[in-house]
PDB file of N, CA and C in Angstrom:
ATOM      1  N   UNK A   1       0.858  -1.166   0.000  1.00  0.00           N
ATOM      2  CA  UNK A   1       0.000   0.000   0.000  1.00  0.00           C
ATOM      3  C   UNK A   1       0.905   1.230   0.000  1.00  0.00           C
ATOM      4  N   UNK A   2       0.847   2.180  -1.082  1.00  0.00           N
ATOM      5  CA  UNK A   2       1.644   3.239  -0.782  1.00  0.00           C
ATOM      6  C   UNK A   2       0.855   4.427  -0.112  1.00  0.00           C
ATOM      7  N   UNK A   3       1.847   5.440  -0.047  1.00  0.00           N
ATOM      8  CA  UNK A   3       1.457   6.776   0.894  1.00  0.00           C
ATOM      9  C   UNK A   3       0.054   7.180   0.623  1.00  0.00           C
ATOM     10  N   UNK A   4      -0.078   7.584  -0.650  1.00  0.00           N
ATOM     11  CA  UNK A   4      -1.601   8.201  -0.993  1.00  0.00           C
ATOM     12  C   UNK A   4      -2.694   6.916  -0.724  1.00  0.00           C
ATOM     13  N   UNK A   5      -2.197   5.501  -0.381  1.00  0.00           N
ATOM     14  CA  UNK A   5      -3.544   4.801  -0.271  1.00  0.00           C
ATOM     15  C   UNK A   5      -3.299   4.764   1.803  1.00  0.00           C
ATOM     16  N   UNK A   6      -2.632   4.851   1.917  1.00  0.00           N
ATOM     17  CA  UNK A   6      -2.562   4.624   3.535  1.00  0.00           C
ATOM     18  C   UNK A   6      -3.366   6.262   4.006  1.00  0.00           C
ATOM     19  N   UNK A   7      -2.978   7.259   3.670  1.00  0.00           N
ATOM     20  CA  UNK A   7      -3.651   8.558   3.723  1.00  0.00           C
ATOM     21  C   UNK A   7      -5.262   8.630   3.382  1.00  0.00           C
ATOM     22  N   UNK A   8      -5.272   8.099   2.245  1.00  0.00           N
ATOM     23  CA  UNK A   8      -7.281   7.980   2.220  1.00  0.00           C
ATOM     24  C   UNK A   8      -7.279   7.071   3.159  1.00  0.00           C
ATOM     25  N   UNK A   9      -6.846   5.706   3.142  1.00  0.00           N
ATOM     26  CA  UNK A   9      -7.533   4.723   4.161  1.00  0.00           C
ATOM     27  C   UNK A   9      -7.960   5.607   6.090  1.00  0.00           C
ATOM     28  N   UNK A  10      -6.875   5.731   6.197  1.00  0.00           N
ATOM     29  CA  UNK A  10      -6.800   6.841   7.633  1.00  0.00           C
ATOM     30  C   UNK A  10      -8.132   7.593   7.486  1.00  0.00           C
ATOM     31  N   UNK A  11      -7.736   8.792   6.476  1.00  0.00           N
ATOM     32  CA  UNK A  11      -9.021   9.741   6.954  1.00  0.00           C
ATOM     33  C   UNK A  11     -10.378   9.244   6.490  1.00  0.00           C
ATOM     34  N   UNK A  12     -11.160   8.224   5.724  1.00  0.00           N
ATOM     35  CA  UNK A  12     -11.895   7.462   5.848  1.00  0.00           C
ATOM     36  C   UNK A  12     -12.148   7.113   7.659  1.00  0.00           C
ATOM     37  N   UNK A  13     -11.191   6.134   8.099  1.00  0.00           N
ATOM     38  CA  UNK A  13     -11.402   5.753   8.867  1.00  0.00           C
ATOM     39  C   UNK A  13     -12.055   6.757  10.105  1.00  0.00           C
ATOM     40  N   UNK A  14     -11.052   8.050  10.171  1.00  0.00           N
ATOM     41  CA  UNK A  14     -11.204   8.882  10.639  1.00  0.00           C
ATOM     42  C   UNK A  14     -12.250   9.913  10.583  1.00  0.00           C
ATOM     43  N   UNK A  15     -12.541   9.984   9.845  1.00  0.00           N
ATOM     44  CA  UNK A  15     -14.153  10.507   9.054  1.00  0.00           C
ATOM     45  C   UNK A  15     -15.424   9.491   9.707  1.00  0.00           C
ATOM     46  N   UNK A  16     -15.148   8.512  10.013  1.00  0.00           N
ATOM     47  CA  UNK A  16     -16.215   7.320  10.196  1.00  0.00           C
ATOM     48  C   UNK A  16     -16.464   7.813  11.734  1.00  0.00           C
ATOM     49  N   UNK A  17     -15.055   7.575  12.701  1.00  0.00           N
ATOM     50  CA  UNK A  17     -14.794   7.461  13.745  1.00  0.00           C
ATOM     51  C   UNK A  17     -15.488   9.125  14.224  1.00  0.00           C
ATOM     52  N   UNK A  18     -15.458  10.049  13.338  1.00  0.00           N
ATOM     53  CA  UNK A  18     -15.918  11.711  13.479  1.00  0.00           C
ATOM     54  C   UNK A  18     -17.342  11.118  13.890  1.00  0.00           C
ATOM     55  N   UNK A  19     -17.868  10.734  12.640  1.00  0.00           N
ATOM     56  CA  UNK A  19     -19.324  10.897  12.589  1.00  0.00           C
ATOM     57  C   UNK A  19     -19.911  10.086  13.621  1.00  0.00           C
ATOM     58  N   UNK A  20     -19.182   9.043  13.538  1.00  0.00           N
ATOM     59  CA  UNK A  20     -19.951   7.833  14.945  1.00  0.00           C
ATOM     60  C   UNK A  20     -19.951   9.076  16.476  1.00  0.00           C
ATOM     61  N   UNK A  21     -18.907   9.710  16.323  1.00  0.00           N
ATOM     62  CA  UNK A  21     -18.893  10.489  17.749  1.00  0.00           C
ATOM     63  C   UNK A  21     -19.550  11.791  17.590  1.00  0.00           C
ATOM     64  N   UNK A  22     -20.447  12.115  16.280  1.00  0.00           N
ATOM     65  CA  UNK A  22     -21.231  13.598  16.228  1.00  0.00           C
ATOM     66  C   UNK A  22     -19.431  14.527  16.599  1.00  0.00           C
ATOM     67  N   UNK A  23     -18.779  14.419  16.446  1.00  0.00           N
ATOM     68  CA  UNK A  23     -17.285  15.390  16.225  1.00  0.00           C
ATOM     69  C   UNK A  23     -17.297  16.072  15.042  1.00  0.00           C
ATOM     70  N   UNK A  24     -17.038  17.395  14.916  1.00  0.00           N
ATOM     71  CA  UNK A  24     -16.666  18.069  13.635  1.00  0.00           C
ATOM     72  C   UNK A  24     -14.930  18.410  13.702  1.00  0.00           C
ATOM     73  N   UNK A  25     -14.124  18.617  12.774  1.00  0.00           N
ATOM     74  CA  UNK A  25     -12.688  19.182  12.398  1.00  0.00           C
ATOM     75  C   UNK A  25     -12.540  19.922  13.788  1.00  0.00           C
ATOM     76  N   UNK A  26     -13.303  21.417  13.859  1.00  0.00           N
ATOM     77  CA  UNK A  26     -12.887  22.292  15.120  1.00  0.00           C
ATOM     78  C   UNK A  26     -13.352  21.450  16.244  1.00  0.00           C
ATOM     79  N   UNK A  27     -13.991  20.598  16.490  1.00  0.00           N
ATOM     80  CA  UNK A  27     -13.525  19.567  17.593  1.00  0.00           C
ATOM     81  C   UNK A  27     -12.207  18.920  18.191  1.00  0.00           C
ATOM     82  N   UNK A  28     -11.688  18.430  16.669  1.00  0.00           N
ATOM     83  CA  UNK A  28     -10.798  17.728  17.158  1.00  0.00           C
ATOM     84  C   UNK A  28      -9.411  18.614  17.260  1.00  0.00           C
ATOM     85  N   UNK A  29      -9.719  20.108  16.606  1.00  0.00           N
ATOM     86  CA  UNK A  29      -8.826  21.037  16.762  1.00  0.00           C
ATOM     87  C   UNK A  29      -8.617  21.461  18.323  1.00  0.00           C
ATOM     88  N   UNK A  30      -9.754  21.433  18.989  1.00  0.00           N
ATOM     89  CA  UNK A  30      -9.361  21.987  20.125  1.00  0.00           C
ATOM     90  C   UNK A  30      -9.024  20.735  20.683  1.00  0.00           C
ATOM     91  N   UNK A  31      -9.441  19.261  20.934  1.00  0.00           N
ATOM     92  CA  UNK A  31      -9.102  18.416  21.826  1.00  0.00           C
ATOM     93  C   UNK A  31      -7.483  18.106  21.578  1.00  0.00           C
ATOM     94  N   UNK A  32      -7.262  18.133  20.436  1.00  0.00           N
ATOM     95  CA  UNK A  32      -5.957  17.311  19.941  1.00  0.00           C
ATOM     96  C   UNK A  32      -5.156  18.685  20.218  1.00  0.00           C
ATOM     97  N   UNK A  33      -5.143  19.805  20.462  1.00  0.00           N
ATOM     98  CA  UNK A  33      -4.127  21.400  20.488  1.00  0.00           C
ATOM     99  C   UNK A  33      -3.291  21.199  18.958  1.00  0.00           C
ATOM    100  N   UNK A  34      -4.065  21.071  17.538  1.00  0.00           N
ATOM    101  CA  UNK A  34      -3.333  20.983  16.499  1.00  0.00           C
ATOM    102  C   UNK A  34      -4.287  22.363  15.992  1.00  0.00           C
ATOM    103  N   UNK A  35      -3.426  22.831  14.488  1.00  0.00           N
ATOM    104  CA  UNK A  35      -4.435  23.526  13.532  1.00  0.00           C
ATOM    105  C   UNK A  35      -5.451  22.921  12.723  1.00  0.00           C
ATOM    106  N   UNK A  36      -6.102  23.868  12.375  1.00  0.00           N
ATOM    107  CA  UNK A  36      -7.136  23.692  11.494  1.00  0.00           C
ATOM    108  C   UNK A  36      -6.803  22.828  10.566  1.00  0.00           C
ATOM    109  N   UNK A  37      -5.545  23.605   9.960  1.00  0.00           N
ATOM    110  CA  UNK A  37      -4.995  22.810   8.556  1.00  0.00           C
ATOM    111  C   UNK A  37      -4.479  21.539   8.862  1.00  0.00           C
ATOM    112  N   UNK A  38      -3.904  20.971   9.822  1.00  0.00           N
ATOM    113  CA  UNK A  38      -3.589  19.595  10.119  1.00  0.00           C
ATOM    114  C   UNK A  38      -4.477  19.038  10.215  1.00  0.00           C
ATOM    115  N   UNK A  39      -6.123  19.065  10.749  1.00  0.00           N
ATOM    116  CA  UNK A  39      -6.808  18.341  10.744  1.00  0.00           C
ATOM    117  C   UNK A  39      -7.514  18.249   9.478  1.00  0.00           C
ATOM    118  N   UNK A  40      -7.707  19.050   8.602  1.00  0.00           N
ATOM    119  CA  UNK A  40      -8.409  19.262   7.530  1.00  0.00           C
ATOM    120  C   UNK A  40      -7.636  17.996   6.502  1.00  0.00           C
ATOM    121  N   UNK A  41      -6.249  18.122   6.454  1.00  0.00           N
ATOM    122  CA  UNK A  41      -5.272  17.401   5.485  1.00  0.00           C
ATOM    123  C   UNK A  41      -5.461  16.096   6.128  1.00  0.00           C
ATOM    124  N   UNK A  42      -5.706  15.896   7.441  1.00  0.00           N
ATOM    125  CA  UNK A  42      -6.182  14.075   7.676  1.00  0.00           C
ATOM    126  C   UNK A  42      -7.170  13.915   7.122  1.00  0.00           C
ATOM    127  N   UNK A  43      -8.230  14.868   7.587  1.00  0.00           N
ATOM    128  CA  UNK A  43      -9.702  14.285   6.952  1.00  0.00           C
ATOM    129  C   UNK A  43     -10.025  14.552   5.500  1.00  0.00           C
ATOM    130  N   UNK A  44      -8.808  14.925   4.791  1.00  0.00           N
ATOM    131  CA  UNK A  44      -8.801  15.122   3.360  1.00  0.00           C
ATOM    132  C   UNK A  44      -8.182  14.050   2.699  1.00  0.00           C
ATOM    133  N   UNK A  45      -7.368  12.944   3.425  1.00  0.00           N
ATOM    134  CA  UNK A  45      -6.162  12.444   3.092  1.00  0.00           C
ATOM    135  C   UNK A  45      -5.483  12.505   2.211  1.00  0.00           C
ATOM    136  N   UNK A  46      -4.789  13.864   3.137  1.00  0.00           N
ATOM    137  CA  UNK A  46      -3.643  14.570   1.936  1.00  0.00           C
ATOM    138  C   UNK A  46      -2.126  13.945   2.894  1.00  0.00           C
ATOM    139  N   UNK A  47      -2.493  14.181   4.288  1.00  0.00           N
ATOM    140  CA  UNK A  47      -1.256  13.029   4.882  1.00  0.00           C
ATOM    141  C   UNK A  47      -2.203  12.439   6.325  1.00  0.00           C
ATOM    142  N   UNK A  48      -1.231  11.799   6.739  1.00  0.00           N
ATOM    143  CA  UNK A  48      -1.358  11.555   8.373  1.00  0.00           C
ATOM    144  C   UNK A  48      -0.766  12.073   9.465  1.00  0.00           C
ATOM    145  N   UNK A  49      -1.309  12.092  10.604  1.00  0.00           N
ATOM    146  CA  UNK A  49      -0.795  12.532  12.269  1.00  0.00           C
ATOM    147  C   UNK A  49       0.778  12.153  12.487  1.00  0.00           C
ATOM    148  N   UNK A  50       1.519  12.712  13.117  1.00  0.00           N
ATOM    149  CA  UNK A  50       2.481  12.516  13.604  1.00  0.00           C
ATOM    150  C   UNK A  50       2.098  11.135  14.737  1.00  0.00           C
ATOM    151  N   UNK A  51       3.112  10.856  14.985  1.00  0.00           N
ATOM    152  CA  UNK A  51       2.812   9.763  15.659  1.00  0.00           C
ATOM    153  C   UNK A  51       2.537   9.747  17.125  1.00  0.00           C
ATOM    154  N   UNK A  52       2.541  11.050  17.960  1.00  0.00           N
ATOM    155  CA  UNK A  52       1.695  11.624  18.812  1.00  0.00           C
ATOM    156  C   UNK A  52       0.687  11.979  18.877  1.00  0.00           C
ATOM    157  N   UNK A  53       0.424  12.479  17.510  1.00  0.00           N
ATOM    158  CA  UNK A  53      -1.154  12.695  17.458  1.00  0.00           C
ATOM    159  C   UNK A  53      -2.364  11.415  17.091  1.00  0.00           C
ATOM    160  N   UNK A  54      -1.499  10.450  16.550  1.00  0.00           N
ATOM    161  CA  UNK A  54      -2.073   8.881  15.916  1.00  0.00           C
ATOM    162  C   UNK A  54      -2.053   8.739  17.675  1.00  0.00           C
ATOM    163  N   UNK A  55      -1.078   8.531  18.311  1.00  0.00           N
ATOM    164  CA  UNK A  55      -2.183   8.102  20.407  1.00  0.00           C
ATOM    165  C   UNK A  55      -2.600   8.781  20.738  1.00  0.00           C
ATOM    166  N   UNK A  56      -2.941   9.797  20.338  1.00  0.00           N
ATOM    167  CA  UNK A  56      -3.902  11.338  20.843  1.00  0.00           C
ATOM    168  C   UNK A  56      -5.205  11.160  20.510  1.00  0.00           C
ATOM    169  N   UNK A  57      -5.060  10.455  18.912  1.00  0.00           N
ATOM    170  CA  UNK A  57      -6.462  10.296  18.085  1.00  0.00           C
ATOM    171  C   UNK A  57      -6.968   8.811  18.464  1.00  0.00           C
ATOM    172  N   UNK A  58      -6.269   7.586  19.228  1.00  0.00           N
ATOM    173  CA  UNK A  58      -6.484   6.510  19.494  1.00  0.00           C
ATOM    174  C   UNK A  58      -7.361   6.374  21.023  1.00  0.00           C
ATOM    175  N   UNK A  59      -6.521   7.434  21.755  1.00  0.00           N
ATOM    176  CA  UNK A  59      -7.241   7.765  23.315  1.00  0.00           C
ATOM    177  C   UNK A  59      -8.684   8.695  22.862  1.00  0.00           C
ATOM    178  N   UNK A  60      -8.112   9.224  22.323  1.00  0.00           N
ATOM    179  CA  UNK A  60      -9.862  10.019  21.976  1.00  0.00           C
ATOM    180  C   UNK A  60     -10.727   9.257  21.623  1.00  0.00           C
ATOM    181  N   UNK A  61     -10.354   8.330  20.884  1.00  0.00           N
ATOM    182  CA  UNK A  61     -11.824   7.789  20.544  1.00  0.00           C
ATOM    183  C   UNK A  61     -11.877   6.583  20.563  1.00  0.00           C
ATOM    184  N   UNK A  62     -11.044   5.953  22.027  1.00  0.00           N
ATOM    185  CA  UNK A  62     -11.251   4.613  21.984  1.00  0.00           C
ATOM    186  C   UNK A  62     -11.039   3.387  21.578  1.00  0.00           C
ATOM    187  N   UNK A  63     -10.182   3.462  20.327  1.00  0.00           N
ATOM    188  CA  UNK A  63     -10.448   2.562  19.278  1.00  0.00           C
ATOM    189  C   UNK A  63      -8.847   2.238  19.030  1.00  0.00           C
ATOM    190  N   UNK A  64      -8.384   1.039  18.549  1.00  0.00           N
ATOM    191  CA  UNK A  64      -7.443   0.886  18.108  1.00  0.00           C
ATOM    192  C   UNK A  64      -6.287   1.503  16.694  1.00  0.00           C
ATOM    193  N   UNK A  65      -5.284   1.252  16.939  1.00  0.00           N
ATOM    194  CA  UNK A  65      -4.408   1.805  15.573  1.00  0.00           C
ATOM    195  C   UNK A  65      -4.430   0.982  14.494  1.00  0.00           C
ATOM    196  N   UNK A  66      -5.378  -0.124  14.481  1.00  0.00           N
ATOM    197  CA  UNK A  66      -5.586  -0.517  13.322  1.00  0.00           C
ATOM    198  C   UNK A  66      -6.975   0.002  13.041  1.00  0.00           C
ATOM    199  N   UNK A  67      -7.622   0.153  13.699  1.00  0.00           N
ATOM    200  CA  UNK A  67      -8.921   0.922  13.337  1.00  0.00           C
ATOM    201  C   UNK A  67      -8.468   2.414  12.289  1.00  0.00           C
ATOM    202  N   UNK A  68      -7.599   2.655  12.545  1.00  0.00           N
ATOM    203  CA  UNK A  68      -7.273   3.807  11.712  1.00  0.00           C
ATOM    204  C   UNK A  68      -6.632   3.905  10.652  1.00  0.00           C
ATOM    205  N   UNK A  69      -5.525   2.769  10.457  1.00  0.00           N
ATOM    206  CA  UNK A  69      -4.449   2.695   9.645  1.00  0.00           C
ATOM    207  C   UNK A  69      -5.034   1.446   8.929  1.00  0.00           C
ATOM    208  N   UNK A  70      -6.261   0.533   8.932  1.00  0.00           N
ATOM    209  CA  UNK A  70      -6.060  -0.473   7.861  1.00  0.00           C
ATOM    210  C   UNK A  70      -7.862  -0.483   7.231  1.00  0.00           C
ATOM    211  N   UNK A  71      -8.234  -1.160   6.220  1.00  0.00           N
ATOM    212  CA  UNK A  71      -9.185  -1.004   5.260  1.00  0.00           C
ATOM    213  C   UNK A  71     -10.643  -1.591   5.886  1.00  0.00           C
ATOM    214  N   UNK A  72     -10.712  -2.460   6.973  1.00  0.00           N
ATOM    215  CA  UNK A  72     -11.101  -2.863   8.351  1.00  0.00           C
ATOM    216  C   UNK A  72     -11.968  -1.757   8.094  1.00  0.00           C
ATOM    217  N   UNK A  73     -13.734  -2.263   8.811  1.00  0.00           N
ATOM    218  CA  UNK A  73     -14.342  -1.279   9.768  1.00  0.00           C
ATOM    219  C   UNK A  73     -13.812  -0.903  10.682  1.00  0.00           C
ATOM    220  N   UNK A  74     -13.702   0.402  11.139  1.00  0.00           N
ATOM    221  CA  UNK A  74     -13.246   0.987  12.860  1.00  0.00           C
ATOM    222  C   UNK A  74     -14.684   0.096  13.863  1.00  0.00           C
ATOM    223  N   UNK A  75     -13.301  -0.317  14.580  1.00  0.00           N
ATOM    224  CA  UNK A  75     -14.582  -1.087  15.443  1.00  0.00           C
ATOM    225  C   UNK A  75     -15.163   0.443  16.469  1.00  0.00           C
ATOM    226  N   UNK A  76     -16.854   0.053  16.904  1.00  0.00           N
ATOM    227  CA  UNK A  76     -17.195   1.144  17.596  1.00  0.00           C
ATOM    228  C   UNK A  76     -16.408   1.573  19.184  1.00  0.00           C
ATOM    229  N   UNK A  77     -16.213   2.722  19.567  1.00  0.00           N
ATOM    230  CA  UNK A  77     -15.750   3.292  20.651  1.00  0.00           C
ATOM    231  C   UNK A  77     -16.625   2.568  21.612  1.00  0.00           C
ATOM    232  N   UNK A  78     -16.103   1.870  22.751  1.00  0.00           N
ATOM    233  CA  UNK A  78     -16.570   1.755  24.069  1.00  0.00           C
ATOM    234  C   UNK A  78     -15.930   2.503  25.071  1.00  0.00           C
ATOM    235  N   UNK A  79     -14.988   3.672  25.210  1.00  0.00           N
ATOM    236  CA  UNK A  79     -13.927   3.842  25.954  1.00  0.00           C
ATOM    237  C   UNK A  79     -12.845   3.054  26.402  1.00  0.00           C
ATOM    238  N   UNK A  80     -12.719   2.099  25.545  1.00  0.00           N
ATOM    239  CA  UNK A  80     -11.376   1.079  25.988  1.00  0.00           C
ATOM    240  C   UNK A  80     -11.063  -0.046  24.652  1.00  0.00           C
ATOM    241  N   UNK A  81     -10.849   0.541  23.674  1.00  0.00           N
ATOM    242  CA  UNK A  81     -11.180  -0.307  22.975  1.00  0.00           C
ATOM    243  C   UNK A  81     -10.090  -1.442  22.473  1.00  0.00           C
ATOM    244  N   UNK A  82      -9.052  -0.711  23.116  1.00  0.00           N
ATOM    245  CA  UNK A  82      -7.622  -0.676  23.283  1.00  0.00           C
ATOM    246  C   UNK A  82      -7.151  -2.262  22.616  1.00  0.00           C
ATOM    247  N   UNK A  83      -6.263  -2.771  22.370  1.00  0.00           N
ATOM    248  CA  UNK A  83      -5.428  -4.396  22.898  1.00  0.00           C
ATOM    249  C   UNK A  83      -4.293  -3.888  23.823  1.00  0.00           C
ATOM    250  N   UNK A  84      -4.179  -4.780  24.444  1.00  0.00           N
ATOM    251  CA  UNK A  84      -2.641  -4.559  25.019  1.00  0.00           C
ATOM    252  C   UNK A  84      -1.269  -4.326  24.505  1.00  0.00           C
ATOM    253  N   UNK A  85      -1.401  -4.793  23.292  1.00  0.00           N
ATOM    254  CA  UNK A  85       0.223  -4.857  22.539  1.00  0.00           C
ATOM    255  C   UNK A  85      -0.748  -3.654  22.097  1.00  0.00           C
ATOM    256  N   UNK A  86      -2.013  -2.538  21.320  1.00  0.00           N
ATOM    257  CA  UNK A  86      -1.852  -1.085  21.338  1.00  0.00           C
ATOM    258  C   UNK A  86      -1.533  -0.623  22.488  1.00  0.00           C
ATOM    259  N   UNK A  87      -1.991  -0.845  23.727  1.00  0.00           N
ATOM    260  CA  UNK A  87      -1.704   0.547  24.693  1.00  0.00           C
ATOM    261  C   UNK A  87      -0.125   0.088  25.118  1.00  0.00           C
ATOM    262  N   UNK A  88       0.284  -1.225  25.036  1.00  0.00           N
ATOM    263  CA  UNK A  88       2.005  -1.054  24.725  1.00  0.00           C
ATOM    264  C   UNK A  88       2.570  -0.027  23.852  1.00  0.00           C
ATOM    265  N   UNK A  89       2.160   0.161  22.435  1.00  0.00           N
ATOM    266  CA  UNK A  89       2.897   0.748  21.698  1.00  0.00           C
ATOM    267  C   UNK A  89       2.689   2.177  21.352  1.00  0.00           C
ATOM    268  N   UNK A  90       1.279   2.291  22.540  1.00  0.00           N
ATOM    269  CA  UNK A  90       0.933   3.883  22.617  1.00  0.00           C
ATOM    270  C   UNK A  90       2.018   4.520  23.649  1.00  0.00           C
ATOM    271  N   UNK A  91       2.367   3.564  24.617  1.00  0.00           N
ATOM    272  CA  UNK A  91       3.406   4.019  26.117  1.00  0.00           C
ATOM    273  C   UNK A  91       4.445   3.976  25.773  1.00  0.00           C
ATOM    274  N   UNK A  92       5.259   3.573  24.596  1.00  0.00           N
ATOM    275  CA  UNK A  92       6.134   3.438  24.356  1.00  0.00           C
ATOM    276  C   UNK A  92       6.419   4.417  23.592  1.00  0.00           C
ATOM    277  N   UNK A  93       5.377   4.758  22.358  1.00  0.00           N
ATOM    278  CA  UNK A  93       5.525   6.066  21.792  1.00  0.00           C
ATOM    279  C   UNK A  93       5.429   7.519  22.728  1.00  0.00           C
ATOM    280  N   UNK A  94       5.019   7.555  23.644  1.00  0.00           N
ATOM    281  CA  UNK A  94       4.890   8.465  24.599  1.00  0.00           C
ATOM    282  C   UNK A  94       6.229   8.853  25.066  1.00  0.00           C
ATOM    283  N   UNK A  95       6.861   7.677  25.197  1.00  0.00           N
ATOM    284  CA  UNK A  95       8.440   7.843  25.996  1.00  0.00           C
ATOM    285  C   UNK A  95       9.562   8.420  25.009  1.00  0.00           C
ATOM    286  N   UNK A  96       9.165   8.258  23.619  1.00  0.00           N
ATOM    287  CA  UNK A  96      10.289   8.704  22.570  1.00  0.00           C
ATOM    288  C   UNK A  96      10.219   9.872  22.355  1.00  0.00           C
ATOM    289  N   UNK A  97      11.627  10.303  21.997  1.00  0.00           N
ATOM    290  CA  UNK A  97      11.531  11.885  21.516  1.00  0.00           C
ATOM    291  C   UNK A  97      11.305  11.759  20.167  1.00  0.00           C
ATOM    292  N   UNK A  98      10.641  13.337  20.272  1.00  0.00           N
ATOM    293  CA  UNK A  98       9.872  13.420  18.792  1.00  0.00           C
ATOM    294  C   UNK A  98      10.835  12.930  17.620  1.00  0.00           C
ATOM    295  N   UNK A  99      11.696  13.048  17.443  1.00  0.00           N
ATOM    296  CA  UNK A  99      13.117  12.766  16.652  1.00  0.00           C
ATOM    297  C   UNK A  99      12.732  11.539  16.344  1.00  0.00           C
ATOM    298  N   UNK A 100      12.809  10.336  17.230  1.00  0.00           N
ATOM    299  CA  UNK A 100      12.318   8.913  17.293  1.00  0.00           C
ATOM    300  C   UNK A 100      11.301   8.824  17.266  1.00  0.00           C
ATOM    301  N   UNK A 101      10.231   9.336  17.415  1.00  0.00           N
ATOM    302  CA  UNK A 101       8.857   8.997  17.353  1.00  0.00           C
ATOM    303  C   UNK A 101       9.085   8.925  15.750  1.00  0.00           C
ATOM    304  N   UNK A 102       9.465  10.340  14.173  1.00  0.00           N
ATOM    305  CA  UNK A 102       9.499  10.073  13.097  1.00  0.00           C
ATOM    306  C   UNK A 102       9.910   9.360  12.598  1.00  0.00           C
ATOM    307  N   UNK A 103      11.058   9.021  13.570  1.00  0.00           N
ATOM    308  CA  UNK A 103      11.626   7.557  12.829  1.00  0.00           C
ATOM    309  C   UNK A 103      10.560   6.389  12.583  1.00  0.00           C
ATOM    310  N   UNK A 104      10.013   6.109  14.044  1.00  0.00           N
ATOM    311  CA  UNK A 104       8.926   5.103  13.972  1.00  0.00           C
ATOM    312  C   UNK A 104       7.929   5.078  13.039  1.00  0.00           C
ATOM    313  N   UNK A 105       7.646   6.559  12.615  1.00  0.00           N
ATOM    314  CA  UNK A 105       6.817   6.917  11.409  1.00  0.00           C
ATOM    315  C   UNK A 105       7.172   6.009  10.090  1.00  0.00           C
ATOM    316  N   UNK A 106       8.164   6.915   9.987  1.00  0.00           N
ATOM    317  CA  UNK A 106       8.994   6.076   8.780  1.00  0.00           C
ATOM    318  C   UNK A 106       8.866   4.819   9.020  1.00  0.00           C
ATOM    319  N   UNK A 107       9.441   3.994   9.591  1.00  0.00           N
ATOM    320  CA  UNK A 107       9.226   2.673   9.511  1.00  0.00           C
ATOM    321  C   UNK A 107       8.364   2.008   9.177  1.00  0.00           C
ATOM    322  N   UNK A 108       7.092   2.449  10.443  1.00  0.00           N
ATOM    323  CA  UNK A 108       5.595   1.774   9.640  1.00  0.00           C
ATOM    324  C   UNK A 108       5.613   2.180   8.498  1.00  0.00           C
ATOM    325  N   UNK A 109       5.787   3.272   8.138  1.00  0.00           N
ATOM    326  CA  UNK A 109       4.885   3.413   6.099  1.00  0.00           C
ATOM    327  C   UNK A 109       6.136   2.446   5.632  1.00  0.00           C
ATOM    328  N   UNK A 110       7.060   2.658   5.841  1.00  0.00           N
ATOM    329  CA  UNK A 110       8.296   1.525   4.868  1.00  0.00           C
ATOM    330  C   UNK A 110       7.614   0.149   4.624  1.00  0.00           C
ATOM    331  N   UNK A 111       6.998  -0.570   6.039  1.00  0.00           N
ATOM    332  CA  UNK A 111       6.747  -1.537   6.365  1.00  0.00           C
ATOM    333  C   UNK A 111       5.198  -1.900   6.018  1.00  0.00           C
ATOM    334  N   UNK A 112       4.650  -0.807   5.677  1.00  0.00           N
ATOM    335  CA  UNK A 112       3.275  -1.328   5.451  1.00  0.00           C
ATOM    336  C   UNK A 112       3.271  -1.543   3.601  1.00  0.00           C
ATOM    337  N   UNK A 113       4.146  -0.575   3.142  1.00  0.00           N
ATOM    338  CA  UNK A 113       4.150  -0.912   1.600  1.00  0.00           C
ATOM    339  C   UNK A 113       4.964  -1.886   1.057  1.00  0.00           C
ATOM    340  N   UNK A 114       5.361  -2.982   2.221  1.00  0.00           N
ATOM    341  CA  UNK A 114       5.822  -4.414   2.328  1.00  0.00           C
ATOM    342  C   UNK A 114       4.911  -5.300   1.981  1.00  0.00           C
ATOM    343  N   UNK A 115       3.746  -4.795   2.722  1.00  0.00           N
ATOM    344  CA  UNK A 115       2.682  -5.773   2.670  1.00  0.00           C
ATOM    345  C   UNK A 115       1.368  -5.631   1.152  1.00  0.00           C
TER     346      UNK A 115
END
């Protein structure tokens, strides 16, 4: 899967995950402390979240990082929707500096247009 199909898949997903929660863009502008234009370009999929904002957007709404990143229905929000190996790799991204967090970026997209 390359960049431009991982980018629609996301804001699809993300678009789904909006509407299931009655959320508009300036919603998630104020919850997430991003701009307008960053949220607009997810829900446009023109790119994706930094990888702080991908566990920012995972705690918000419950739902896993494959709910966001693969072609999958988003399963619905219960407030926990979590697995353990996600809220592992949400705590782990938490602990990296931003420097390393892009790296990790990089990697997944390297690794997903593997598959």
């Amino acid at each position: 899967m390359g960049q431009e199909e991982i980018c629609a898949v996301f804001a699809r997903n993300l678009n789904k995950l909006m509407a299931q929660e009655n959320l508009k863009q300036s919603d998630l502008v104020l919850k997430l402390n991003v701009s307008k234009a960053q949220v607009s370009d997810w829900c446009a999929g023109k790119n994706i979240p930094r990888s702080n904002y991908l566990a920012a957007i995972v705690d918000l709404f419950g739902c896993q990082l494959s709910d966001l990143m693969s072609e999958k229905q988003p399963a619905p929000t219960n407030g926990d929707g979590l697995s353990e190996e996600d809220k592992r790799i949400i705590e782990l991204l938490h602990q990296l500096t931003p420097e390393n967090r892009e790296r990790i970026v990089a990697i997944i997209e390297s690794l997903a247009k593997l598959e």
